[in-house]
Protein backbone atom coordinates (compact mmCIF):
# COMPACT_ATOMS: atom_id res chain seq x y z
CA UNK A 1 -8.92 12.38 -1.06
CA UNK A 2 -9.95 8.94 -0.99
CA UNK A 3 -12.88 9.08 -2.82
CA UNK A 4 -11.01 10.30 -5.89
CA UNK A 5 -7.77 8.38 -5.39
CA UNK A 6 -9.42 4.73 -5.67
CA UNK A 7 -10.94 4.87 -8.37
CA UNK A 8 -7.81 5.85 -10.14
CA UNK A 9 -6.24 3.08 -8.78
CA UNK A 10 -9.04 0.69 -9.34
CA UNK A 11 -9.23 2.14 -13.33
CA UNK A 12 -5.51 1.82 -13.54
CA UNK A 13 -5.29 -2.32 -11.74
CA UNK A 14 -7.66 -3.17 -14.44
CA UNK A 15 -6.10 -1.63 -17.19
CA UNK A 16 -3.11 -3.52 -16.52
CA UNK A 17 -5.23 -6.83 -16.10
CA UNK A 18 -6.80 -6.12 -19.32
CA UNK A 19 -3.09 -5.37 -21.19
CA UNK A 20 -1.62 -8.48 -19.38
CA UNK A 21 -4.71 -10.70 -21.16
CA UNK A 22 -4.12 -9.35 -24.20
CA UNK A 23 -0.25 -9.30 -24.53
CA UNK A 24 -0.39 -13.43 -23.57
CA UNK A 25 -3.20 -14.11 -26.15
CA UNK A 26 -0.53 -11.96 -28.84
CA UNK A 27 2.15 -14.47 -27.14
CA UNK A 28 0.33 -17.52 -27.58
CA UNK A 29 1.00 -17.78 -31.49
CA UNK A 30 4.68 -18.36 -30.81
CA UNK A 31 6.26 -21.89 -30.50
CA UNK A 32 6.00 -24.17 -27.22
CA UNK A 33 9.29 -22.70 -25.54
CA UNK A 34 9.14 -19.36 -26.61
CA UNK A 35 5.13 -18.78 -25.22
CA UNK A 36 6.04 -19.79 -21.91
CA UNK A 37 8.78 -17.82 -21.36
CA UNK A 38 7.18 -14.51 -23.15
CA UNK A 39 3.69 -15.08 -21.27
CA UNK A 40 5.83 -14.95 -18.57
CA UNK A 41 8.39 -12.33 -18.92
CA UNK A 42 5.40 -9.78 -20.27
CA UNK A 43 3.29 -11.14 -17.32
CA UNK A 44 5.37 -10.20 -14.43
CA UNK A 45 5.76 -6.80 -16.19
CA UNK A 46 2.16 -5.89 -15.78
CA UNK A 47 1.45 -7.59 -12.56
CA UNK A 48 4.34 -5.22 -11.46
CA UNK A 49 2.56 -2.48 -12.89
CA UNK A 50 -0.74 -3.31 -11.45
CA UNK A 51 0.96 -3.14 -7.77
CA UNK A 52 2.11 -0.18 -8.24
CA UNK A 53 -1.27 1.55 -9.64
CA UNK A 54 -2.58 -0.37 -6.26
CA UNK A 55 -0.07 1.66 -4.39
CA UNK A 56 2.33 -1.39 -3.54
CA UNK A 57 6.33 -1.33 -4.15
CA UNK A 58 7.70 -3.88 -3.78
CA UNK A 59 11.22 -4.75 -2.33
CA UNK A 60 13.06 -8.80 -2.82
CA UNK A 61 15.47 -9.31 -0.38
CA UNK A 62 18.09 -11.98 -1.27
CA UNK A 63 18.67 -13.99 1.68
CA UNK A 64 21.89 -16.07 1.40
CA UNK A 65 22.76 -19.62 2.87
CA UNK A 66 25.22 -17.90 5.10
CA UNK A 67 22.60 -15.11 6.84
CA UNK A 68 20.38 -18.40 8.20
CA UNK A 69 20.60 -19.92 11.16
CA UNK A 70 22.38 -23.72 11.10
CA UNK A 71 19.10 -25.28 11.08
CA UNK A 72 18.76 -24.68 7.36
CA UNK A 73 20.89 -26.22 4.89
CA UNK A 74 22.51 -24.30 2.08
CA UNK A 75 20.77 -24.12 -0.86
CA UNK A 76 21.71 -25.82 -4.43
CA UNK A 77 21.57 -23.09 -6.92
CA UNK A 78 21.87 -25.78 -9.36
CA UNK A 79 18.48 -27.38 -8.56
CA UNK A 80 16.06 -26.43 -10.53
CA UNK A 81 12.92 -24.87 -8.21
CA UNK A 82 10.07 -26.89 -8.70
CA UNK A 83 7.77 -24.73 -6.32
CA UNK A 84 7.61 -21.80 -3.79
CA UNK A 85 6.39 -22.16 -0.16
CA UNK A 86 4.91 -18.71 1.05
CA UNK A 87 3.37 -17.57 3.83
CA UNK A 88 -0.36 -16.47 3.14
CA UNK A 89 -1.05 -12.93 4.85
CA UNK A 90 -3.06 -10.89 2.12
CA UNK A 91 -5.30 -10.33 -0.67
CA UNK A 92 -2.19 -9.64 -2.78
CA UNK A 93 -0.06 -12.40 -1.75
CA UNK A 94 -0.47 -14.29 -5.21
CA UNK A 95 -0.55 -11.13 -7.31
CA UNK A 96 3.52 -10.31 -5.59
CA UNK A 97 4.61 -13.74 -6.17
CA UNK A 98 2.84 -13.17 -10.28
CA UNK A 99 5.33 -10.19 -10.51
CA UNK A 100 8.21 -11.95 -9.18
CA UNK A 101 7.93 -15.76 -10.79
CA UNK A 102 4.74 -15.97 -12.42
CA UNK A 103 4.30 -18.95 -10.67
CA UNK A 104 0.91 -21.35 -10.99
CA UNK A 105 -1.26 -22.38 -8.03
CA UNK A 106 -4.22 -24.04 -6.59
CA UNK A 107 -7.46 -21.87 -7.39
CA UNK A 108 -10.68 -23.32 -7.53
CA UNK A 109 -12.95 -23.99 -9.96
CA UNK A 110 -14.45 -21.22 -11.06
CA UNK A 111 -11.36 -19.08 -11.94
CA UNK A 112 -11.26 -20.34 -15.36
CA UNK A 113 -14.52 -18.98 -16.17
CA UNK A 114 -13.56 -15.29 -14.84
CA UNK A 115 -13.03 -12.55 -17.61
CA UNK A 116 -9.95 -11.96 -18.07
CA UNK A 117 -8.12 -13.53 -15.34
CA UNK A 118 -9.75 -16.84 -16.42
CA UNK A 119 -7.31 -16.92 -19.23
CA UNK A 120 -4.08 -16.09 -17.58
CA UNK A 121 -5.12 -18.69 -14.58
CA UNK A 122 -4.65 -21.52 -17.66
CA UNK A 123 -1.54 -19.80 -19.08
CA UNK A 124 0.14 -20.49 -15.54
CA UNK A 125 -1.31 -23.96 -15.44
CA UNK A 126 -3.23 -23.75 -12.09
CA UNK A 127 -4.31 -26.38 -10.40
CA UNK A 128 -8.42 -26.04 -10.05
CA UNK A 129 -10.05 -27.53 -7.27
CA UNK A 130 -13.63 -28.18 -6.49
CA UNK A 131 -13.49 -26.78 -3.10
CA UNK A 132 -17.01 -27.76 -2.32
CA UNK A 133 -16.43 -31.79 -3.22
CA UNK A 134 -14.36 -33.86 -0.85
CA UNK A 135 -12.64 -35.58 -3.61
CA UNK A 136 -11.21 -32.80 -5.62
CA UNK A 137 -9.78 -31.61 -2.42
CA UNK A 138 -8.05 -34.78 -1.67
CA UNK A 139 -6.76 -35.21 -5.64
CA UNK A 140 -5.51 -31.30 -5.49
CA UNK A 141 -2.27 -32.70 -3.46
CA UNK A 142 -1.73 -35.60 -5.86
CA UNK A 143 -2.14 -33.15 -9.11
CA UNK A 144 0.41 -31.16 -7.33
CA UNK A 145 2.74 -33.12 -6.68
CA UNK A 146 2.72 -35.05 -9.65
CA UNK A 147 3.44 -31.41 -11.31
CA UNK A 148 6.61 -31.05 -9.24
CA UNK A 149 8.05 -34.57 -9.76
CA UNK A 150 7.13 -33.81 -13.84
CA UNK A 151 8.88 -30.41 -13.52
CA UNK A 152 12.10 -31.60 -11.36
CA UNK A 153 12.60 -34.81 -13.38
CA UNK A 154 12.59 -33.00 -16.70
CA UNK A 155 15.09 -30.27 -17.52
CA UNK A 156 13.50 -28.75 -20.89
CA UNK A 157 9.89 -28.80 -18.85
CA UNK A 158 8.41 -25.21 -19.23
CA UNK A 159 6.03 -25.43 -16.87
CA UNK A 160 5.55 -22.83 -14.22
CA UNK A 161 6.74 -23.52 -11.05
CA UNK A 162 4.00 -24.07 -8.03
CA UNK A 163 3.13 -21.57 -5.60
CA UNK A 164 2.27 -23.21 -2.17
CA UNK A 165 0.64 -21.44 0.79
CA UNK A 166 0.60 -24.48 3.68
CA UNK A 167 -2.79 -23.67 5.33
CA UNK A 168 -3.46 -27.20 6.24
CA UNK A 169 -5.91 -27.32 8.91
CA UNK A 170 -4.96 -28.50 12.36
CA UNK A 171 -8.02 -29.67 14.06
CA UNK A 172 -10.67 -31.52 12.76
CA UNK A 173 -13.99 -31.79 14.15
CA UNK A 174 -15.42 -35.29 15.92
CA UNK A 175 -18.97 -36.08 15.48
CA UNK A 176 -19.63 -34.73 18.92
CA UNK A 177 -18.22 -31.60 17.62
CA UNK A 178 -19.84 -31.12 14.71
CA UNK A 179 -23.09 -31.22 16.46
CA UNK A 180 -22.18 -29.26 19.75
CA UNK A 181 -20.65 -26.30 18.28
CA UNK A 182 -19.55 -24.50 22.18
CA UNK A 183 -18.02 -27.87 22.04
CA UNK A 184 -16.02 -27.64 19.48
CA UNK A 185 -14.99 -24.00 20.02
CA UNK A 186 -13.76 -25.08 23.62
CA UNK A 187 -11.69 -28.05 22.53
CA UNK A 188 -9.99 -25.61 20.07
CA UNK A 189 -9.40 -23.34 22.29
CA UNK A 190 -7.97 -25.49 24.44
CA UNK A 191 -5.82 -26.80 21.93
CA UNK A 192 -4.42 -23.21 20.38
CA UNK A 193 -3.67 -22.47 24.08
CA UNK A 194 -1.78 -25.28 24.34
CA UNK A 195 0.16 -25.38 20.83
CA UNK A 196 1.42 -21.46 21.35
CA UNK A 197 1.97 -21.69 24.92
CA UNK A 198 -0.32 -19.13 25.70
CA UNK A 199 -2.30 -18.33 29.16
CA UNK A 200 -5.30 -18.93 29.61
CA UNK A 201 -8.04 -16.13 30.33
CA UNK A 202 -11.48 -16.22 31.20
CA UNK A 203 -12.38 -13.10 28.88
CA UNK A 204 -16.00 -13.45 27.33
CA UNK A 205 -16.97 -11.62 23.81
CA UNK A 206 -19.11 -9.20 26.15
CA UNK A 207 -15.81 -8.41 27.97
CA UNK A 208 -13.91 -7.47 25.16
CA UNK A 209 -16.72 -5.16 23.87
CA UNK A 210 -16.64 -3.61 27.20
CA UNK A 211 -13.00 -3.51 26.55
CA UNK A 212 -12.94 -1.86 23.73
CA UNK A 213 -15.88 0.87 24.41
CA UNK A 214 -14.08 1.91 27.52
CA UNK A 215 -10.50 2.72 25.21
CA UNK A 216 -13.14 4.70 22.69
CA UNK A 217 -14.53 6.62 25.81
CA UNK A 218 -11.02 6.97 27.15
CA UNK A 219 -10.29 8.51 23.94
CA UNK A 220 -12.69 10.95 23.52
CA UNK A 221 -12.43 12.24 27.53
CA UNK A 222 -8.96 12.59 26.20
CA UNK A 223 -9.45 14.56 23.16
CA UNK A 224 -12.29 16.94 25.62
CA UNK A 225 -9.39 17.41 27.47
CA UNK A 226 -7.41 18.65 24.73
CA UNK A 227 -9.90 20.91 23.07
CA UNK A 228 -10.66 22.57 26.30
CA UNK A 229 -7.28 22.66 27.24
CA UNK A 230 -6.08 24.35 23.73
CA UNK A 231 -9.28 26.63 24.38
CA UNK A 232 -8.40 28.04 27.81
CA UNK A 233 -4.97 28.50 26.44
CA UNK A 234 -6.35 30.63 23.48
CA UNK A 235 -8.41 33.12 25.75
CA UNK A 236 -5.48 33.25 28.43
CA UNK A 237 -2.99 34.67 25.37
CA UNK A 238 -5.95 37.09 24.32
CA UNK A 239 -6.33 38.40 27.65
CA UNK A 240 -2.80 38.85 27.95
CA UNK A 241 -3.07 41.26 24.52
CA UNK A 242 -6.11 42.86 25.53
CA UNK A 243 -3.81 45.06 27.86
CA UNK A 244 -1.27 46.19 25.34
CA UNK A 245 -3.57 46.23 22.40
CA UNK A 246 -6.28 48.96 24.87
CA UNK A 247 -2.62 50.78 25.38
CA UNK A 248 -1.54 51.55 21.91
């Protein structure tokens, strides 16, 4: 069944991706204001579409100042957002948030240059970073937050709001480290112990295989056990017929 339903879905995803490229070039002849809000009204139509051919539905929930705990303060409905924090969990995390705001983001480089998606990665003004260079990393936080300020100081400013998944990294590698890579992976260790008040263990990789190919053998003894099981069943209730079938 799966080899004939993911195809459809694939055909189906990229269908939309195609329409969605097309319907924001047909946008892109209409004044300032007016492109912006059509590339993104007719955008987060398709990219609902294209969840859906994936197989995704998805559900907002609107969360109210009220329902949070006191730690959080009320929100001002009369500031205008300037960006969204997410968490990042999934392949399709920026594709849900594209249905829903049609938000830009940080992508790197290369996007631009993609077919089809390379165009609609400029309509949303994303930020592109060279990953692979230490300086366009660094600028990426400037560029966005220079966006924001721009954005929150200017109320005709069309420009998408910024999607933000904080994956900062929390450890970074000494020179001792870097060279002594058991090293490093001990200190870490150590240190994600420590941060999420975890215990300890002493496991090895070996241990968990061993782990783990003891559940799969535990699972197939079990499903033996069920075969045979149905099996002696089935010839006990056919011996119990034989007697009253040989009767009639």
């Amino acid at each position: 069944m799966t080899v004939l339903v993911l195809p459809i879905r694939f055909v189906l995803a990229s269908l939309c991706v195609v329409a969605c490229n097309i319907t924001i070039r047909i946008a892109s002849v209409l004044p300032d204001g007016a492109r912006q809000d059509t590339s993104a009204a007719v955008g987060k139509l398709w990219c609902n579409l294209c969840l859906l051919s994936l197989g995704f539905f998805v559900r907002w929930v609107k969360v109210t100042s009220e329902q949070l705990d006191n730690d959080y303060p009320a929100s001002d409905m009369s500031v205008k957002a300037v960006g969204i924090i997410s968490n990042h969990c999934s392949w399709a995390d920026i594709l849900i948030h594209l249905s829903r705001s049609f938000p830009s983001f940080a992508a790197r480089d290369g996007t631009q240059n993609l077919p089809l998606i390379g165009y609609i990665s400029k309509v949303v003004q994303c930020v592109f970073v060279e990953r692979n260079k230490e300086a366009g990393a660094k600028g990426v936080s400037a560029a966005i937050l220079d966006r924001m300020i721009a954005k929150g100081s200017d109320p005709d400013c069309k420009d998408r709001p910024i999607l933000l998944f904080p994956e900062l990294p929390v450890y970074n590698p000494s020179e001792a480290e870097r060279k002594d890579p058991a090293l490093y992976a001990s200190n870490l260790r150590t240190l994600m112990v420590k941060f999420g008040k975890f215990e300890p263990s002493n496991a090895t990789y070996e241990d968990k295989m061993e782990y783990h190919q003891l559940i799969r053998n535990g699972k197939r003894k079990a499903s033996k056990q069920l075969v045979e099981a149905a099996s002696a069943q089935h010839v006990t209730k056919q011996d119990e017929l034989s007697p009253a079938s040989s009767t009639s």
